[in-house]
Protein backbone atom coordinates (compact mmCIF):
# COMPACT_ATOMS: atom_id res chain seq x y z
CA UNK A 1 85.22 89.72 -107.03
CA UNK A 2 83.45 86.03 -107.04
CA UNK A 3 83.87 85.94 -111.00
CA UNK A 4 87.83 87.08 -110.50
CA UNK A 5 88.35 83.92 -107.84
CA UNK A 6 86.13 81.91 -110.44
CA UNK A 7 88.88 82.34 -112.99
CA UNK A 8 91.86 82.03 -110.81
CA UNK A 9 90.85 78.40 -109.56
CA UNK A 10 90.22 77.87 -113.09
CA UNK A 11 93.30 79.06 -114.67
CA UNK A 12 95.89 75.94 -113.80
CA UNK A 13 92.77 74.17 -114.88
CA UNK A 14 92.64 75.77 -118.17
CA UNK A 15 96.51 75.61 -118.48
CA UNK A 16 96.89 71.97 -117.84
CA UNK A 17 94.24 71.11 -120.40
CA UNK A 18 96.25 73.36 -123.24
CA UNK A 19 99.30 71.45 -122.49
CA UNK A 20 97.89 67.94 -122.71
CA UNK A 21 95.92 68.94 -125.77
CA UNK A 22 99.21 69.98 -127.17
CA UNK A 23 100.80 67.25 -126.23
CA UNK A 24 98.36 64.73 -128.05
CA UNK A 25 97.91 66.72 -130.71
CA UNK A 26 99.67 65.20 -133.91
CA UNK A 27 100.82 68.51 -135.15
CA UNK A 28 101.86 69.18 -131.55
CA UNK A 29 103.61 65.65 -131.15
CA UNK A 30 107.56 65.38 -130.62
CA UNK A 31 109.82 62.93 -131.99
CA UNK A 32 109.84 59.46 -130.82
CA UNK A 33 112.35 57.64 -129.39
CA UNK A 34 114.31 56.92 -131.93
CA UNK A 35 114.13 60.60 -133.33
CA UNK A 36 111.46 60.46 -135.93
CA UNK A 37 108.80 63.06 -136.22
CA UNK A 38 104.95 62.45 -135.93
CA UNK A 39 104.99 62.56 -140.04
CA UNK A 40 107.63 59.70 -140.44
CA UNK A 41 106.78 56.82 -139.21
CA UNK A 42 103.36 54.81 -139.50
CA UNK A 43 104.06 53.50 -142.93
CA UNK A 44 102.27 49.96 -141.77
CA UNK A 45 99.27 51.69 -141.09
CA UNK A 46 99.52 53.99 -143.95
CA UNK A 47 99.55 51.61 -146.46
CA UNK A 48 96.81 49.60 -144.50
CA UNK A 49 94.93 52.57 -144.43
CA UNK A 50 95.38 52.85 -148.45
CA UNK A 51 94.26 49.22 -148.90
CA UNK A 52 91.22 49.50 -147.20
CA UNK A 53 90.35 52.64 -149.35
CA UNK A 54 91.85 50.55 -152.29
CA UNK A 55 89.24 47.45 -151.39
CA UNK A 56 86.43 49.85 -150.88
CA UNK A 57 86.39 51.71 -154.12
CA UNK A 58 87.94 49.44 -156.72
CA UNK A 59 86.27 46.07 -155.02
CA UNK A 60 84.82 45.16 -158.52
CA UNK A 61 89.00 44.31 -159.53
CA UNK A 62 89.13 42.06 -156.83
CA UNK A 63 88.98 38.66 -158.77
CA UNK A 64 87.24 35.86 -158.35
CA UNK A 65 88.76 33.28 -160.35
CA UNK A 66 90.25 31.96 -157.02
CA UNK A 67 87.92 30.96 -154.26
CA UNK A 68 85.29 33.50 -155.33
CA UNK A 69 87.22 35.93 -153.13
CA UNK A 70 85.68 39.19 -154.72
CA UNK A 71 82.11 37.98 -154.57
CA UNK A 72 82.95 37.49 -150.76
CA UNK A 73 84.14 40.55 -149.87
CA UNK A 74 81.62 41.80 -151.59
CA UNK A 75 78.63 39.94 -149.62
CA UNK A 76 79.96 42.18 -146.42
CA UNK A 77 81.69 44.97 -147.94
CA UNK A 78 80.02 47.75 -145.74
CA UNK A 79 81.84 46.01 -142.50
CA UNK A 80 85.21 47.04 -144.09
CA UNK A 81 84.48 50.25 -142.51
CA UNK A 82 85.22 49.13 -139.26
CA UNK A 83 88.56 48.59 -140.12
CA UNK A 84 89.00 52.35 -140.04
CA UNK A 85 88.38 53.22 -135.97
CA UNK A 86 90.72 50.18 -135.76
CA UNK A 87 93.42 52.38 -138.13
CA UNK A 88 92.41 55.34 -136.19
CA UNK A 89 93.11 53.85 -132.56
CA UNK A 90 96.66 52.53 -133.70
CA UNK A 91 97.53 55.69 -135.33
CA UNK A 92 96.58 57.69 -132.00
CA UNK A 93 99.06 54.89 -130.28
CA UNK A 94 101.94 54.92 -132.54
CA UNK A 95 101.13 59.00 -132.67
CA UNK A 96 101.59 58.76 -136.77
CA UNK A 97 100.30 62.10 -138.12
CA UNK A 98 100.96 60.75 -141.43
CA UNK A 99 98.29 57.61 -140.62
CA UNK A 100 95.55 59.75 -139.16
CA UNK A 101 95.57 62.33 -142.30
CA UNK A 102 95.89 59.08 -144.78
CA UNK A 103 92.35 57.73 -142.84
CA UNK A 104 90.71 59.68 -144.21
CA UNK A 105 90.65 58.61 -148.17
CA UNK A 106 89.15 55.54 -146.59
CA UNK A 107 86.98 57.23 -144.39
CA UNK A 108 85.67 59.49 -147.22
CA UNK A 109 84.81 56.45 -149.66
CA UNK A 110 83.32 54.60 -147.46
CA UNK A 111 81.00 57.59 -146.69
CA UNK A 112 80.52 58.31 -149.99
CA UNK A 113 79.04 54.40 -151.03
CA UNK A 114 77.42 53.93 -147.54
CA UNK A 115 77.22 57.02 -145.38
CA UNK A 116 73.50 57.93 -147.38
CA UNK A 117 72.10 54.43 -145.83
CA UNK A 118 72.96 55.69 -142.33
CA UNK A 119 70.40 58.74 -143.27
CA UNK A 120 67.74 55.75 -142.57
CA UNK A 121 63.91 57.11 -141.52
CA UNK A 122 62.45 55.86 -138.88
CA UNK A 123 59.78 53.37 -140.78
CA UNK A 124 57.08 53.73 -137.81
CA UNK A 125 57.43 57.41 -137.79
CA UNK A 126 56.50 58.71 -141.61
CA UNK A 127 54.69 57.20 -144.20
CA UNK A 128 56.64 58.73 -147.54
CA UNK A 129 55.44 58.75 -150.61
CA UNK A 130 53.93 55.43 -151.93
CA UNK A 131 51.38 53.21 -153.36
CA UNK A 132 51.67 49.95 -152.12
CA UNK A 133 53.91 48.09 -149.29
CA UNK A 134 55.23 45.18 -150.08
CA UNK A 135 57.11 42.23 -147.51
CA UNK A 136 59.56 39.48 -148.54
CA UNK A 137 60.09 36.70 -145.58
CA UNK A 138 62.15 33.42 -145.42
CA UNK A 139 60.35 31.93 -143.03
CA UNK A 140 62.48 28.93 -142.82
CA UNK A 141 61.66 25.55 -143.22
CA UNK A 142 62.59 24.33 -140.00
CA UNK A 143 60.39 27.23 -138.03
CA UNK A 144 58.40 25.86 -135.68
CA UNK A 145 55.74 28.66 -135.30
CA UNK A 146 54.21 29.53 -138.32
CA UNK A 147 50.68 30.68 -137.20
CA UNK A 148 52.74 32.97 -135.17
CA UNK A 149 55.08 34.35 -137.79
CA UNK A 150 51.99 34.90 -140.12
CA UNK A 151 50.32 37.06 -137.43
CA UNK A 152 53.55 39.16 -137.30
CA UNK A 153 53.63 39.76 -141.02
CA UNK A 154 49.80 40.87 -140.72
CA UNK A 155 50.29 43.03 -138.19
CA UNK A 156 52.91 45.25 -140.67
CA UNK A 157 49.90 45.92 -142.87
CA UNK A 158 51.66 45.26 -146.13
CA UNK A 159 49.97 44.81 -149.86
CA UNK A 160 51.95 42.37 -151.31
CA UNK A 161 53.39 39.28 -148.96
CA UNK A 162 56.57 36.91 -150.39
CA UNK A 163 57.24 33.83 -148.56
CA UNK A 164 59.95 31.48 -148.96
CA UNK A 165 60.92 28.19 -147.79
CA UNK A 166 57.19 26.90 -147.10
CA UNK A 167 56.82 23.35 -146.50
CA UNK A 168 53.71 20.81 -147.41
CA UNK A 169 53.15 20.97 -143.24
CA UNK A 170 53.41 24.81 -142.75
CA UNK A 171 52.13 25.70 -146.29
CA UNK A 172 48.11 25.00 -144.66
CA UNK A 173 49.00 27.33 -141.49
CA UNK A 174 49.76 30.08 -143.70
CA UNK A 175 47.14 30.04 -146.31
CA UNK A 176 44.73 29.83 -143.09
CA UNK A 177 46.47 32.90 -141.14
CA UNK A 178 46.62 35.10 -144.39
CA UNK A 179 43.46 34.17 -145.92
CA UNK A 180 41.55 37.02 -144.30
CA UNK A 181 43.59 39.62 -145.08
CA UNK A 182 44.93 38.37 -148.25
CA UNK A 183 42.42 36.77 -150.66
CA UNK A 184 44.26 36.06 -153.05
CA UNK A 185 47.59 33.96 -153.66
CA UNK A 186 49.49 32.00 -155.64
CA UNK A 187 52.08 28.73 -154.44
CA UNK A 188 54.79 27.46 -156.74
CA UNK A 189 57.28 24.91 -155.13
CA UNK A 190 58.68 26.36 -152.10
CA UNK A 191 57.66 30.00 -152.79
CA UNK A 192 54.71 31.99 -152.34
CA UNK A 193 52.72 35.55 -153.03
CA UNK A 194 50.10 36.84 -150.97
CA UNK A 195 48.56 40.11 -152.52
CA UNK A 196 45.60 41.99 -151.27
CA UNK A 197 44.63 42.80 -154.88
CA UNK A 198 44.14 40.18 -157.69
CA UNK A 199 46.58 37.76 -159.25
CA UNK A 200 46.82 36.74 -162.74
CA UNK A 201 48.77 34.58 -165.37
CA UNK A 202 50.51 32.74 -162.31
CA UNK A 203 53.31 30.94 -163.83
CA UNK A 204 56.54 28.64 -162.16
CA UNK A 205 59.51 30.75 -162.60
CA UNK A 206 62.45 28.56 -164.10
CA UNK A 207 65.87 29.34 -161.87
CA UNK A 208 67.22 26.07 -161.33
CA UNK A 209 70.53 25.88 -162.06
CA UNK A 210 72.10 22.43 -164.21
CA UNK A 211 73.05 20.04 -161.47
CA UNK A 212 70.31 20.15 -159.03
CA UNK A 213 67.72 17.25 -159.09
CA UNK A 214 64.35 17.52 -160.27
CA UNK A 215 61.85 18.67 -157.93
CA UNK A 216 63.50 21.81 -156.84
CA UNK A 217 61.09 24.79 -157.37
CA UNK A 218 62.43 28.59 -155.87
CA UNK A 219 60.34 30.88 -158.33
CA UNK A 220 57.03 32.39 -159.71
CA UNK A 221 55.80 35.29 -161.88
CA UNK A 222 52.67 36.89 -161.20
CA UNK A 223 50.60 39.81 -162.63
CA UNK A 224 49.33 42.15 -159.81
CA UNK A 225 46.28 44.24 -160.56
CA UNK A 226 46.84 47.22 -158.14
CA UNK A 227 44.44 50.53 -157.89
CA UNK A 228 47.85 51.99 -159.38
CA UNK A 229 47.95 49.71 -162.34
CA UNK A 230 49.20 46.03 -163.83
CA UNK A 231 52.50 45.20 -162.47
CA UNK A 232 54.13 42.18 -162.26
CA UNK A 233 55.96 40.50 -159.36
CA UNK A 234 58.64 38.07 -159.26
CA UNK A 235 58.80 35.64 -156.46
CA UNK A 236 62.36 34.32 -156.21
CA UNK A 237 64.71 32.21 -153.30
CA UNK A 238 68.35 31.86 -154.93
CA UNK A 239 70.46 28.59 -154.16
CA UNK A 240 72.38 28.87 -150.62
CA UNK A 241 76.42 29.62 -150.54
CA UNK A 242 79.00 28.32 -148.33
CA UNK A 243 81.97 29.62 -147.18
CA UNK A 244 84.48 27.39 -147.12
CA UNK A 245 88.38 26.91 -146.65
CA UNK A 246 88.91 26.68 -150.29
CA UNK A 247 86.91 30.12 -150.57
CA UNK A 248 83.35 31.13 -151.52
CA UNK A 249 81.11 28.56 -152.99
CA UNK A 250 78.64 30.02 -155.19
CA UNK A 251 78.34 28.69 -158.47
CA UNK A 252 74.61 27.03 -158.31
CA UNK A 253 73.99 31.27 -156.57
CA UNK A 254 75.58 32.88 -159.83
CA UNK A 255 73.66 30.51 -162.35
CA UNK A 256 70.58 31.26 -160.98
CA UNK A 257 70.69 34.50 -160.55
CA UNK A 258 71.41 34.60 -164.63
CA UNK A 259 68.56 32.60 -165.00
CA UNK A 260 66.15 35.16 -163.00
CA UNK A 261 67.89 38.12 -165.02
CA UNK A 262 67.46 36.72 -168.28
CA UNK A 263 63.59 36.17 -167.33
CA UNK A 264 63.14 39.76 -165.84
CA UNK A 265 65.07 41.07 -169.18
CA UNK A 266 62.31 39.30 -171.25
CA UNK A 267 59.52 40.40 -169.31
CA UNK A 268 57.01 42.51 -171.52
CA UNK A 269 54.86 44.19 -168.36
CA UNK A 270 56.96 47.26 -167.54
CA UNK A 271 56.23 47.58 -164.18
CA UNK A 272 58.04 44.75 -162.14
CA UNK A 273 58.88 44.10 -158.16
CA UNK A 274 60.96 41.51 -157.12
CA UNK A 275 61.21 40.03 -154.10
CA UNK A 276 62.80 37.18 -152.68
CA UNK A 277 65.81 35.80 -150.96
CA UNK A 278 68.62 36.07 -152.94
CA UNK A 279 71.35 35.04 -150.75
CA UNK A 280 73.29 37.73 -151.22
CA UNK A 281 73.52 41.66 -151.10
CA UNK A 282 73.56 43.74 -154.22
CA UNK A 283 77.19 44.70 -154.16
CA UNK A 284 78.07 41.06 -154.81
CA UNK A 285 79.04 40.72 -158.24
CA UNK A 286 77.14 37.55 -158.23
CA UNK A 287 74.01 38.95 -158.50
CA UNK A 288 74.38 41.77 -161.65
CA UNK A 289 72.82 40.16 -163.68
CA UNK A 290 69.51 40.96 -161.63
CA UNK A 291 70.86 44.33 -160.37
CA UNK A 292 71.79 45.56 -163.27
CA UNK A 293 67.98 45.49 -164.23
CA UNK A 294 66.78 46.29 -160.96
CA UNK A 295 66.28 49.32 -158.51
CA UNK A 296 67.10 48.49 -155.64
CA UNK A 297 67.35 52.09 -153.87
CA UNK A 298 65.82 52.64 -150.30
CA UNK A 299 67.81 54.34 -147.20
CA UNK A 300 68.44 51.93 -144.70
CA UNK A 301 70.69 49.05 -144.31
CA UNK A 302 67.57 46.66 -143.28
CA UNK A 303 69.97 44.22 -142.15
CA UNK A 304 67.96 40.58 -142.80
CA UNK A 305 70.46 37.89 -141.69
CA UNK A 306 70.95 36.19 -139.39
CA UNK A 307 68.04 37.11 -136.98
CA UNK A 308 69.82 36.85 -134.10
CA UNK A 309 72.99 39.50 -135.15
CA UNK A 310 71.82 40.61 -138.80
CA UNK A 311 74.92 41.25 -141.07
CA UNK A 312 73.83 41.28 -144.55
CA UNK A 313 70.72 41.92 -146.46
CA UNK A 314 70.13 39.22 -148.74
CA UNK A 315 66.48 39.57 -148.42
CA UNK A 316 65.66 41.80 -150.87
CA UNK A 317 62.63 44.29 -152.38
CA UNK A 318 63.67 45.44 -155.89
CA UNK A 319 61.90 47.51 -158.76
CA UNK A 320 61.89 48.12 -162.39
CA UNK A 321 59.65 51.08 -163.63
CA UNK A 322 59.06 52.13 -159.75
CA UNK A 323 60.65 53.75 -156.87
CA UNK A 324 61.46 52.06 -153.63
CA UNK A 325 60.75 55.33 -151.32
CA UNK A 326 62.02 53.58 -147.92
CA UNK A 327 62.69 49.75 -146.95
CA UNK A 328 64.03 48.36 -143.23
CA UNK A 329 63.83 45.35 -141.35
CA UNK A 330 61.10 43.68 -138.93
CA UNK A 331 61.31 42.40 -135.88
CA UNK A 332 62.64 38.53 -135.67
CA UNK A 333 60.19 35.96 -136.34
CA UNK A 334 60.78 32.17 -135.67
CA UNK A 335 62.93 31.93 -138.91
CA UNK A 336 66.57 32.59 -139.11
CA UNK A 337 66.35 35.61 -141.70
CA UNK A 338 63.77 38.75 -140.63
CA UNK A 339 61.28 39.82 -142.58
CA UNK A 340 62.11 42.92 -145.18
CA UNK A 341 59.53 45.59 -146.08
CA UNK A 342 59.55 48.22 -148.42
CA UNK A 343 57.43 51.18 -149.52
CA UNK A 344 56.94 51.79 -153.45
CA UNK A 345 55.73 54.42 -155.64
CA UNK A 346 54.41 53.16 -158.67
CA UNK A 347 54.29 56.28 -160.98
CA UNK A 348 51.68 56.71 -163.40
């Protein structure tokens, strides 16, 4: 008798859900004002819908010749996602059928290049499968704690240590902080490598792009002797860009990263990491010719700048010969970039 009132008081319940459901439903929807059905009108956000797919998958034919404009929508091309809850919430407001079914080429391509970095392990919770951890940092060269962002960086445990923008005042402060834990290292210009394993055949790393006055040093190559064999490890920090109102300024970016591909192409020791700032993430056509010689596969987004709202990872932990088995960001430091680690499997 008490589960026969239960279902009376439920029943208008029940029955006004079913008709509101219907009535928001787009195959349930009537015709608008003007007499149009759910399926024809919404051609504005169709074909919005079709350009954001369009951008997603064929970005490559966006051209650069003016402004740079493919290399920048490139640089954040993972954010053109969010331009599809935006679709979806007009679609639901203009009740286009025909807009919600055409979200979802975009929806499915944008899973397909980016949905397997959302599948991200938790990097404090498993170990994985490697042989050595390895850190890249721009630690900024106007951070005013640099005993304190050394500390940090020990306290991940990692093998190998890159540093970037290190200046003759903070240089001392980090060779004293990671001297302990990291015996050996090598300095060339503004760059650095900190390795708890020996270093050989240091060497400056020409990527200095025509134009730029003497002086300016952003690279090294190193040899690594690891329990897991020889490798060696390139040490790299890629000439700024600028977005401007004439478009993306990149040029010096481009030339250099040729410069660092050409030297990695030529590079007789099979086994090589990279790791360095390179001011830009590796959809950006800007950078192939480093990516197209590099692994750089890891789940994860590891997000590296800026610290205070990361956007972009253009801190990066690449291989050749060896498999990046997990990579993510660590907590801000007192630079404007956060540190990237990464956990690789050298093979045998």
């Amino acid at each position: 008798m008490e589960r026969a009132s239960r279902c009376v008081a439920l029943g208008p319940r029940t029955s006004a859900l079913r008709r509101w459901l219907r009535r928001i439903g787009p195959w349930h929807w009537g015709e608008d004002a003007r007499g149009r059905s759910p399926w024809a009108h919404g051609r504005v956000l169709v074909s919005l819908a079709v350009l954001t797919a369009g951008l997603l998958a064929f970005h490559s034919a966006v051209p650069n010749t003016v402004g740079r404009l493919g290399s920048l929508l490139e640089t954040f091309l993972p954010w053109l996602g969010l331009a599809i809850p935006v679709l979806l919430g007009l679609a639901l407001l203009r009740r286009s059928a025909t807009a919600l079914v055409t979200l979802l080429v975009p929806a499915a391509v944008w899973a397909n290049l980016f949905g397997g970095l959302l599948l991200a392990e938790d990097p404090t919770a498993g170990r994985g499968t490697h042989d050595i951890i390895a850190l890249q940092h721009n630690v900024s060269d106007e951070n005013t704690d640099p005993a304190g962002t050394a500390a940090a960086l020990i306290e991940s445990a990692p093998d190998l240590v890159a540093l970037e923008e290190l200046t003759p005042s903070a240089l001392p402060v980090y060779e004293r902080a990671l001297a302990a834990d990291y015996p050996y290292h090598a300095v060339e210009g503004s760059v650095g490598l900190w390795s708890r394993y020996p270093l050989a055949d240091v060497r400056p790393l020409d990527i200095k792009p025509e134009g730029i006055g003497e002086g300016w040093s952003r690279g090294l190559r190193s040899s690594v002797r690891t329990p897991s064999g020889e490798i060696a490890a390139y040490v790299a920090h890629l000439p700024s860009v600028r977005v401007r109102l004439n478009g993306f300024s990149s040029g010096w970016r481009d030339e250099s990263a040729g410069l660092l591909g050409a030297a990695i192409a030529a590079e007789k020791q099979d086994k090589v990491i990279l790791l360095g700032d390179l001011n830009s993430t590796v959809d950006d056509r800007g950078l192939a010719p480093v990516t197209s010689r590099m692994d750089s596969a890891g789940r994860g987004f590891a997000f590296s700048w800026p610290a205070a709202f990361p956007v972009s990872r253009i801190d990066h932990i690449m291989t050749r010969s060896a498999t990046v088995t997990g990579v993510w960001s660590l907590p801000a430091t007192g630079s404007d970039h956060l540190p990237t680690a990464a956990r690789i499997n050298l093979g045998r």
